[in-house]
PDB file of N, CA and C in Angstrom:
ATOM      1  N   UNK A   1      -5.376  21.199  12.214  1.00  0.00           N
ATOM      2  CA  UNK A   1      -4.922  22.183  11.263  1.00  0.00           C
ATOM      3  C   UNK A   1      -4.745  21.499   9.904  1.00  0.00           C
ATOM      4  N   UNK A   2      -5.169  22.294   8.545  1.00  0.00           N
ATOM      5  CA  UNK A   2      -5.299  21.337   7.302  1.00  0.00           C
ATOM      6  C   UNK A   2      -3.798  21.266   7.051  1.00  0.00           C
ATOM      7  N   UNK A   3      -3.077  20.179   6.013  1.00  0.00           N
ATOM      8  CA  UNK A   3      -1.964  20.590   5.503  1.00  0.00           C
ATOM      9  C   UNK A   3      -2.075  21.445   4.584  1.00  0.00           C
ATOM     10  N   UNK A   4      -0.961  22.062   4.193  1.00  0.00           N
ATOM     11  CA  UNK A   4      -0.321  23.046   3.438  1.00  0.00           C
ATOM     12  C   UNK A   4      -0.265  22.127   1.928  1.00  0.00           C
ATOM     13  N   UNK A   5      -0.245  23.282   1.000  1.00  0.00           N
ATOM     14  CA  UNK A   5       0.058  22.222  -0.781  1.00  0.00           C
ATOM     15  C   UNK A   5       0.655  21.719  -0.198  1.00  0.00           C
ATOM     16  N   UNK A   6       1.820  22.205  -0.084  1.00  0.00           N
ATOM     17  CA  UNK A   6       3.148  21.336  -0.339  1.00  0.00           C
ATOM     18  C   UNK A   6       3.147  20.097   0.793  1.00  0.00           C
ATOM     19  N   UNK A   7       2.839  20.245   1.761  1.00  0.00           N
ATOM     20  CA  UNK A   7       2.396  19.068   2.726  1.00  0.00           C
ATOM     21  C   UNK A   7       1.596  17.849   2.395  1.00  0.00           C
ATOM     22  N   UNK A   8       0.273  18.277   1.324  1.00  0.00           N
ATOM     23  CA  UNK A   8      -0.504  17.590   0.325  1.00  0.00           C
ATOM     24  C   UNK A   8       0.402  17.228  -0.833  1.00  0.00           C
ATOM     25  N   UNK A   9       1.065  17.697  -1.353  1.00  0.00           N
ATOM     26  CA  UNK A   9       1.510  17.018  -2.729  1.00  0.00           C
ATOM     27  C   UNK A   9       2.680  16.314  -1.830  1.00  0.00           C
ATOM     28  N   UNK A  10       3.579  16.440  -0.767  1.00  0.00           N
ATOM     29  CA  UNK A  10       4.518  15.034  -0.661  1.00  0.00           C
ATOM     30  C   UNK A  10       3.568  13.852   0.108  1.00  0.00           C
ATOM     31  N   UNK A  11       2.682  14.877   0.598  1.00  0.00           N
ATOM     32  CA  UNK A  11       1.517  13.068   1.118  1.00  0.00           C
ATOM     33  C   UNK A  11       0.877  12.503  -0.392  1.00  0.00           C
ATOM     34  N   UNK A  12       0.566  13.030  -0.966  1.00  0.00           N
ATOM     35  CA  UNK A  12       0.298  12.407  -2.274  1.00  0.00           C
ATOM     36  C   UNK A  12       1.405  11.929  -3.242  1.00  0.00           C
ATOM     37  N   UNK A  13       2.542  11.904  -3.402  1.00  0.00           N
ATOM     38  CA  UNK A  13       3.839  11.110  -3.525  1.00  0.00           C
ATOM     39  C   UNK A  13       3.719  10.192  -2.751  1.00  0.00           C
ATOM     40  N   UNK A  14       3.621  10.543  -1.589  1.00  0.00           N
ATOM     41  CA  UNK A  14       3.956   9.448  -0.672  1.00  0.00           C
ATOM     42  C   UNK A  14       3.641   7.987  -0.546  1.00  0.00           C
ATOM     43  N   UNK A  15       1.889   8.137  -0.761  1.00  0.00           N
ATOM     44  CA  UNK A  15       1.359   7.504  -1.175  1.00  0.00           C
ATOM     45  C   UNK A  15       1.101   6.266  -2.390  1.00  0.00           C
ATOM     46  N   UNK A  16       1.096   7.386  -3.323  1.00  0.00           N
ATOM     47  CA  UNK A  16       1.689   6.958  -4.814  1.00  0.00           C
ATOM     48  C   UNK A  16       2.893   5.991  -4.564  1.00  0.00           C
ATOM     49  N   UNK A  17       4.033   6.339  -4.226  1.00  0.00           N
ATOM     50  CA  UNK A  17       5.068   5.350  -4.217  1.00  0.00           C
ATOM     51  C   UNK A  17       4.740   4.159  -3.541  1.00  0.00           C
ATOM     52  N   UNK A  18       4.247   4.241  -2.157  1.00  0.00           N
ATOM     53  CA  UNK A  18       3.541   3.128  -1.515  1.00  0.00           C
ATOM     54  C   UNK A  18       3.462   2.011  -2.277  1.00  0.00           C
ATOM     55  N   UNK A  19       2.087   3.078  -2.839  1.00  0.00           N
ATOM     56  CA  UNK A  19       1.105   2.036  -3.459  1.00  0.00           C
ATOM     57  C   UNK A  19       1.589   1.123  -4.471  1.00  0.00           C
ATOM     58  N   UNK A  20       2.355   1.803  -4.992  1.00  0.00           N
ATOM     59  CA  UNK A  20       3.242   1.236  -6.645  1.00  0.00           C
ATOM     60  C   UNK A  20       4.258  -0.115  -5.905  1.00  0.00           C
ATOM     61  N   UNK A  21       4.687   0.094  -4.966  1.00  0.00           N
ATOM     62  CA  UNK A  21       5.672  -0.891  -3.904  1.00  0.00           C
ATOM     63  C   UNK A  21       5.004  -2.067  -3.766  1.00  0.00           C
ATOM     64  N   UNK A  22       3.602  -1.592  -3.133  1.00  0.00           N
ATOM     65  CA  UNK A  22       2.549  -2.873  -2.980  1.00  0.00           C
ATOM     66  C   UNK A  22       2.780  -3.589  -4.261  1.00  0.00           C
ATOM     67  N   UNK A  23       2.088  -2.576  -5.320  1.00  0.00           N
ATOM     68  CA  UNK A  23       2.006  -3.588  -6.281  1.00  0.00           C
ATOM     69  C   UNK A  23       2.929  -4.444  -6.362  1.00  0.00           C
ATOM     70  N   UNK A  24       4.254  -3.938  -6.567  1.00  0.00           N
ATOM     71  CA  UNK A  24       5.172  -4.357  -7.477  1.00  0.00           C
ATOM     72  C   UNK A  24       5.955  -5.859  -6.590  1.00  0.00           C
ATOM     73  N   UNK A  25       5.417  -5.703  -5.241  1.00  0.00           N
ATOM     74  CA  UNK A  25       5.790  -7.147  -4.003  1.00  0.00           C
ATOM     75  C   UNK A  25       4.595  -7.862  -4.485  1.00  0.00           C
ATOM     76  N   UNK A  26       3.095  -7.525  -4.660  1.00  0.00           N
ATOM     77  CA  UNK A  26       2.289  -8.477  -5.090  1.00  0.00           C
ATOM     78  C   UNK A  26       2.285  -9.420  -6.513  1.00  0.00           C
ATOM     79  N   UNK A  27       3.195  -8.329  -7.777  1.00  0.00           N
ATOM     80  CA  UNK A  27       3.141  -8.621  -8.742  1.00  0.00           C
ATOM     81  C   UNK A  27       4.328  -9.937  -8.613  1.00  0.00           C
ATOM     82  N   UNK A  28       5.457  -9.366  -8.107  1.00  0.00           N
ATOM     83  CA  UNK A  28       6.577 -11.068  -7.478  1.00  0.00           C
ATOM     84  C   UNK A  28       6.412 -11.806  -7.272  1.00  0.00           C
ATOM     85  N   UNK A  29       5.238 -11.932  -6.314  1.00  0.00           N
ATOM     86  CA  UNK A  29       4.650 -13.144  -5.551  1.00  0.00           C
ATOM     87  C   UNK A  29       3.607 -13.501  -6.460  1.00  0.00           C
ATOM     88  N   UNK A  30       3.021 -12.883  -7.399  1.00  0.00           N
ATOM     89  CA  UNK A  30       2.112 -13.659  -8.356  1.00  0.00           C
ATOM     90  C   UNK A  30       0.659 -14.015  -7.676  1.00  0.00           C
ATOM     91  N   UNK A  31       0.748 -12.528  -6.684  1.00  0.00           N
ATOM     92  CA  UNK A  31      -0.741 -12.801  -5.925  1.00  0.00           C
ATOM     93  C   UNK A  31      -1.444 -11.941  -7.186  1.00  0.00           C
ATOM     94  N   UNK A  32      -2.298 -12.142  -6.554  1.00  0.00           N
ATOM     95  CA  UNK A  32      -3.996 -11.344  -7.302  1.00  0.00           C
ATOM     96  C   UNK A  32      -4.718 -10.365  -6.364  1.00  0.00           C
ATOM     97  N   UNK A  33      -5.655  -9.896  -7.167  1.00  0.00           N
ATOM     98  CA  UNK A  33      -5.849  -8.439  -5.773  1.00  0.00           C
ATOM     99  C   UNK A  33      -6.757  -9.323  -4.418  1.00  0.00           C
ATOM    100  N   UNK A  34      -6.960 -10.443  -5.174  1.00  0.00           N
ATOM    101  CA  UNK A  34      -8.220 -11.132  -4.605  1.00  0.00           C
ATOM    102  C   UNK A  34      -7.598 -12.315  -3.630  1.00  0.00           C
ATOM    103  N   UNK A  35      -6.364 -12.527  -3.668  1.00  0.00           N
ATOM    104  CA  UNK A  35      -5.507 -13.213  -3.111  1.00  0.00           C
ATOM    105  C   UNK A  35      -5.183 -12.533  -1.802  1.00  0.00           C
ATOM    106  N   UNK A  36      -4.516 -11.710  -2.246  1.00  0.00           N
ATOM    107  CA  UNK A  36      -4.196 -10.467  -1.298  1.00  0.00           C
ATOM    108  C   UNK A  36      -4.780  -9.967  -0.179  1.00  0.00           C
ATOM    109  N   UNK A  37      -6.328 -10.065  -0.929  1.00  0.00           N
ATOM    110  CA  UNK A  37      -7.410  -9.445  -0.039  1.00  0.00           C
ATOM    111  C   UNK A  37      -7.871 -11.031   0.598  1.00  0.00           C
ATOM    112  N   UNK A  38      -7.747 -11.731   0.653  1.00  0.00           N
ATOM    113  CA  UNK A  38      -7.973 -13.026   1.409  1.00  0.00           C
ATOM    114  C   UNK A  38      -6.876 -13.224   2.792  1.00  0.00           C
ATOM    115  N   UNK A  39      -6.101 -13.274   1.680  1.00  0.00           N
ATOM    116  CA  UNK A  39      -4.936 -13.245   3.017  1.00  0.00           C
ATOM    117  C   UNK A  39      -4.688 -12.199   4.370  1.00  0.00           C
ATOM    118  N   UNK A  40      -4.927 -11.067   4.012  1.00  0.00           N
ATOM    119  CA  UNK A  40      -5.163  -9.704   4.899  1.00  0.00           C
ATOM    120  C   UNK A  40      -6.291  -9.583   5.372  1.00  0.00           C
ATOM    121  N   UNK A  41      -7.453 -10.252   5.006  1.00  0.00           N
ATOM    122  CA  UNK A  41      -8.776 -10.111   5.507  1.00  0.00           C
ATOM    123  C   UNK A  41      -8.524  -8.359   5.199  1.00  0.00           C
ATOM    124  N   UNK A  42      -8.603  -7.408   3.958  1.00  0.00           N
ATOM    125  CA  UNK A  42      -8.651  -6.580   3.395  1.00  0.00           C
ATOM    126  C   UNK A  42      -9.558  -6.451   1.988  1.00  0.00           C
ATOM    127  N   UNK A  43     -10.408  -5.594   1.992  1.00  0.00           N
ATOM    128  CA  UNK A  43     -11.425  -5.966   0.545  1.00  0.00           C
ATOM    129  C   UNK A  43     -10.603  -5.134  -0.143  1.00  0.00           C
ATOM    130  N   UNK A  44     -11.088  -6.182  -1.034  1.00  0.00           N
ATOM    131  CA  UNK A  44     -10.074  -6.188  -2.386  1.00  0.00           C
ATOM    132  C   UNK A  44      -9.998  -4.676  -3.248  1.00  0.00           C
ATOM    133  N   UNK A  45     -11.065  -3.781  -3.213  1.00  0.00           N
ATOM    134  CA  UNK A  45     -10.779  -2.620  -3.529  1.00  0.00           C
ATOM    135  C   UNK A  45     -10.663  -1.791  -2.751  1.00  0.00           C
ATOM    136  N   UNK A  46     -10.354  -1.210  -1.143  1.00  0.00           N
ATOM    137  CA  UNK A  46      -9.489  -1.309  -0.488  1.00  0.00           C
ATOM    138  C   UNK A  46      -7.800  -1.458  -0.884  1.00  0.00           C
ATOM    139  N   UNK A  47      -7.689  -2.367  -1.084  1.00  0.00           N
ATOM    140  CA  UNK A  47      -6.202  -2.638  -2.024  1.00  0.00           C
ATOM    141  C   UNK A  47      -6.122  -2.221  -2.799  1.00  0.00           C
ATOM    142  N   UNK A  48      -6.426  -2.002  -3.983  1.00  0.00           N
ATOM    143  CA  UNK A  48      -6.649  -1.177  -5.011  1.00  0.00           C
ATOM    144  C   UNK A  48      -6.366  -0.115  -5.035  1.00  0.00           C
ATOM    145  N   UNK A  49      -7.411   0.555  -3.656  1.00  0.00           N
ATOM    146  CA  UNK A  49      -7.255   2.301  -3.586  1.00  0.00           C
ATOM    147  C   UNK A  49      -5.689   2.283  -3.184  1.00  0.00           C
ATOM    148  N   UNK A  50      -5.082   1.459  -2.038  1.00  0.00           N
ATOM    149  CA  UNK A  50      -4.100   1.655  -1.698  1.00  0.00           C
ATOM    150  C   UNK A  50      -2.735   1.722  -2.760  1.00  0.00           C
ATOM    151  N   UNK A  51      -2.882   0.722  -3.895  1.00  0.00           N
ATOM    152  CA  UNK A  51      -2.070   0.284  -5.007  1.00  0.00           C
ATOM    153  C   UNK A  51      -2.106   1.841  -5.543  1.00  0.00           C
ATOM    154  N   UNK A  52      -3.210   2.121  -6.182  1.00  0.00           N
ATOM    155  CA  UNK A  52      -3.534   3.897  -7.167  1.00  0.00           C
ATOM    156  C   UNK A  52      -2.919   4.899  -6.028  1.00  0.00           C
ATOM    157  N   UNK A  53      -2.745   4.829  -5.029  1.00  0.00           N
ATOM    158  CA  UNK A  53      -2.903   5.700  -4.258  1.00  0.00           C
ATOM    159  C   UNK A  53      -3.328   6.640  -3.875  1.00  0.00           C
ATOM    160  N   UNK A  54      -4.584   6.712  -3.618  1.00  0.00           N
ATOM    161  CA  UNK A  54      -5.738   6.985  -3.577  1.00  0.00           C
ATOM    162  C   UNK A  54      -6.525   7.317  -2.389  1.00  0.00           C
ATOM    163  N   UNK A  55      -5.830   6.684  -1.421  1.00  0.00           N
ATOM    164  CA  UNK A  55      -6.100   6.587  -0.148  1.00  0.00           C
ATOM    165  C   UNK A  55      -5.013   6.470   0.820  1.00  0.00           C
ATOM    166  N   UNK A  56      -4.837   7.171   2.101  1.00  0.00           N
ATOM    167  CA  UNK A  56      -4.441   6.473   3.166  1.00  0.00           C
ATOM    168  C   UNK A  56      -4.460   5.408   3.599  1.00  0.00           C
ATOM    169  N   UNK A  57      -3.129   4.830   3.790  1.00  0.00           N
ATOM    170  CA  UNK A  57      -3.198   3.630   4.352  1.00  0.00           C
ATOM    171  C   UNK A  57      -2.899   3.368   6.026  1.00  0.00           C
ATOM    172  N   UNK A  58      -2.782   2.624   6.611  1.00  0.00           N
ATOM    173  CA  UNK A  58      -3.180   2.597   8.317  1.00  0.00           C
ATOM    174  C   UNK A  58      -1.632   1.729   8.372  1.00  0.00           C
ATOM    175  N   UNK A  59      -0.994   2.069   9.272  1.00  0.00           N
ATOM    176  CA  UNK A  59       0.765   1.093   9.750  1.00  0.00           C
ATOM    177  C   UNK A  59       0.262  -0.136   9.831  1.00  0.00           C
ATOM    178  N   UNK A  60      -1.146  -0.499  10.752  1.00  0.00           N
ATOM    179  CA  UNK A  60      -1.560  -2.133  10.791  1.00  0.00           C
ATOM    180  C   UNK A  60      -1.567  -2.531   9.502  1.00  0.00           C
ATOM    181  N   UNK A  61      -2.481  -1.756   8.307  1.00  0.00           N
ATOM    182  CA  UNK A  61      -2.661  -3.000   7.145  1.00  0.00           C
ATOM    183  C   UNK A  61      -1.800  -2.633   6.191  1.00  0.00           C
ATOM    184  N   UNK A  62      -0.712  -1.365   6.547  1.00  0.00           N
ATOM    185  CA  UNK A  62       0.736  -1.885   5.606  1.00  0.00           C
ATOM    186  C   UNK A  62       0.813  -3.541   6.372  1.00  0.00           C
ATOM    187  N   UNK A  63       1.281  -3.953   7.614  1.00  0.00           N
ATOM    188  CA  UNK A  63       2.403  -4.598   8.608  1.00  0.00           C
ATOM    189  C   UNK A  63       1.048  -6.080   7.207  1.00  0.00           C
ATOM    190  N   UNK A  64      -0.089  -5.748   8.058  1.00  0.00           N
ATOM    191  CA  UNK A  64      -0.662  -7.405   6.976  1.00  0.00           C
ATOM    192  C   UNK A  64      -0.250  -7.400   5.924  1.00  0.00           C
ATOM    193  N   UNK A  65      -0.510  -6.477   4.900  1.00  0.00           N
ATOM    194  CA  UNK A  65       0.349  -6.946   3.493  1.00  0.00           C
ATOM    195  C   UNK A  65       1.501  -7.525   3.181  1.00  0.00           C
ATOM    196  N   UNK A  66       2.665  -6.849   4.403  1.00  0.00           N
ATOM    197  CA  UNK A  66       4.067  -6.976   4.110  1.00  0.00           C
ATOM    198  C   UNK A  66       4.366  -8.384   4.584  1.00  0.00           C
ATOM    199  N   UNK A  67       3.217  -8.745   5.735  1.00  0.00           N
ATOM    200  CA  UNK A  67       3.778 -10.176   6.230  1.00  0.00           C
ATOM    201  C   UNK A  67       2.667 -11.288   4.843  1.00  0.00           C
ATOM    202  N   UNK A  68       1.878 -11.047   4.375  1.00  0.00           N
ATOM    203  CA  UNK A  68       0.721 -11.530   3.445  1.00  0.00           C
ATOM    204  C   UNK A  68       2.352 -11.565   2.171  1.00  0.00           C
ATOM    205  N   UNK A  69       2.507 -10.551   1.720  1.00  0.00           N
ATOM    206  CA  UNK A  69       3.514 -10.469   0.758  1.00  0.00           C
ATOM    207  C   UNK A  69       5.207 -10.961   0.780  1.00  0.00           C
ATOM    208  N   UNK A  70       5.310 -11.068   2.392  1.00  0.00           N
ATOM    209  CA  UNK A  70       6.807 -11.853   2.332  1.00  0.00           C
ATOM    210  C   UNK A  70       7.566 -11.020   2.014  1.00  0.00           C
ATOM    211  N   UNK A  71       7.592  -9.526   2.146  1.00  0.00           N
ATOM    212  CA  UNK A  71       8.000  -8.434   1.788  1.00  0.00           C
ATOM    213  C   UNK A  71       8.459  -7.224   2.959  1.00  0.00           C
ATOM    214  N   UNK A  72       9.390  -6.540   2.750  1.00  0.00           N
ATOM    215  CA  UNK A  72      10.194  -6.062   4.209  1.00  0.00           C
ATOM    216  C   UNK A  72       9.381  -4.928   4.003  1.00  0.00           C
ATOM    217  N   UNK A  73       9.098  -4.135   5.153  1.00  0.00           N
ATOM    218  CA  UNK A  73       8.188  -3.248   5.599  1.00  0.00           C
ATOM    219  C   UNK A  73       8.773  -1.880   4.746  1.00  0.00           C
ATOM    220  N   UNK A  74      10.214  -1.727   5.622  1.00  0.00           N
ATOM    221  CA  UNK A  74      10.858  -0.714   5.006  1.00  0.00           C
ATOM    222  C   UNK A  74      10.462  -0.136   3.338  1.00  0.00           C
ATOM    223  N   UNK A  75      10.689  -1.242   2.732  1.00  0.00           N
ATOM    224  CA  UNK A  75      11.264  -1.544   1.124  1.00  0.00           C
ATOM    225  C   UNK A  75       9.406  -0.385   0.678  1.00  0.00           C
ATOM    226  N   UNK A  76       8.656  -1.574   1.240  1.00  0.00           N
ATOM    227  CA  UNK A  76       6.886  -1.567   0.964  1.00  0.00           C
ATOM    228  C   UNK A  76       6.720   0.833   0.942  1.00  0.00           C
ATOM    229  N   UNK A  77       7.400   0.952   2.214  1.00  0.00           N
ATOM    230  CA  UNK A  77       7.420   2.320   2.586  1.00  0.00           C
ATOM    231  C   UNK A  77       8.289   3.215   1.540  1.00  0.00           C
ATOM    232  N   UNK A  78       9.567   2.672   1.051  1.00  0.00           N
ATOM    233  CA  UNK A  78      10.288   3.284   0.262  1.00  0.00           C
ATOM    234  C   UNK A  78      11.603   3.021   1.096  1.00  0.00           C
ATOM    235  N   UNK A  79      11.507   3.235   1.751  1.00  0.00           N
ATOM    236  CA  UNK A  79      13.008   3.297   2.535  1.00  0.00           C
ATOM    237  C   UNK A  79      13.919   2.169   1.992  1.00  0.00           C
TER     238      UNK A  79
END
């Protein structure tokens, strides 16, 4: 069954915040997108989409980033 707007616009928040989280644990650590994507075995635009939020991301390659980033899962999610 498709979502509803409103089901679409908080998955698209949702996202968005994510992604901005990523960044903002990668920007701390003073990785690079290309760093990032080494360490996660994740291509680098891939990451990207995930950063813009742009895309769905999968619980496995949040869990690689967050352990790649030294960064608590929760925080990465918003919580």
């Amino acid at each position: 069954m498709p979502l509803t707007h409103a089901e679409q616009k908080l998955l698209h928040i949702t996202l968005k915040r994510i992604g901005m989280n990523i960044q903002k644990a990668r920007m701390q650590r003073n990785f690079t997108l290309k760093k990032l994507s080494r360490q996660t075995n994740l291509k680098l635009e891939t990451i990207d989409r995930y950063e813009l939020g742009r895309t769905s991301i999968q619980l496995e390659e949040l869990l690689k980033i967050s352990i790649a980033l030294d960064a608590d899962l929760g925080k990465l999610m918003g919580k």
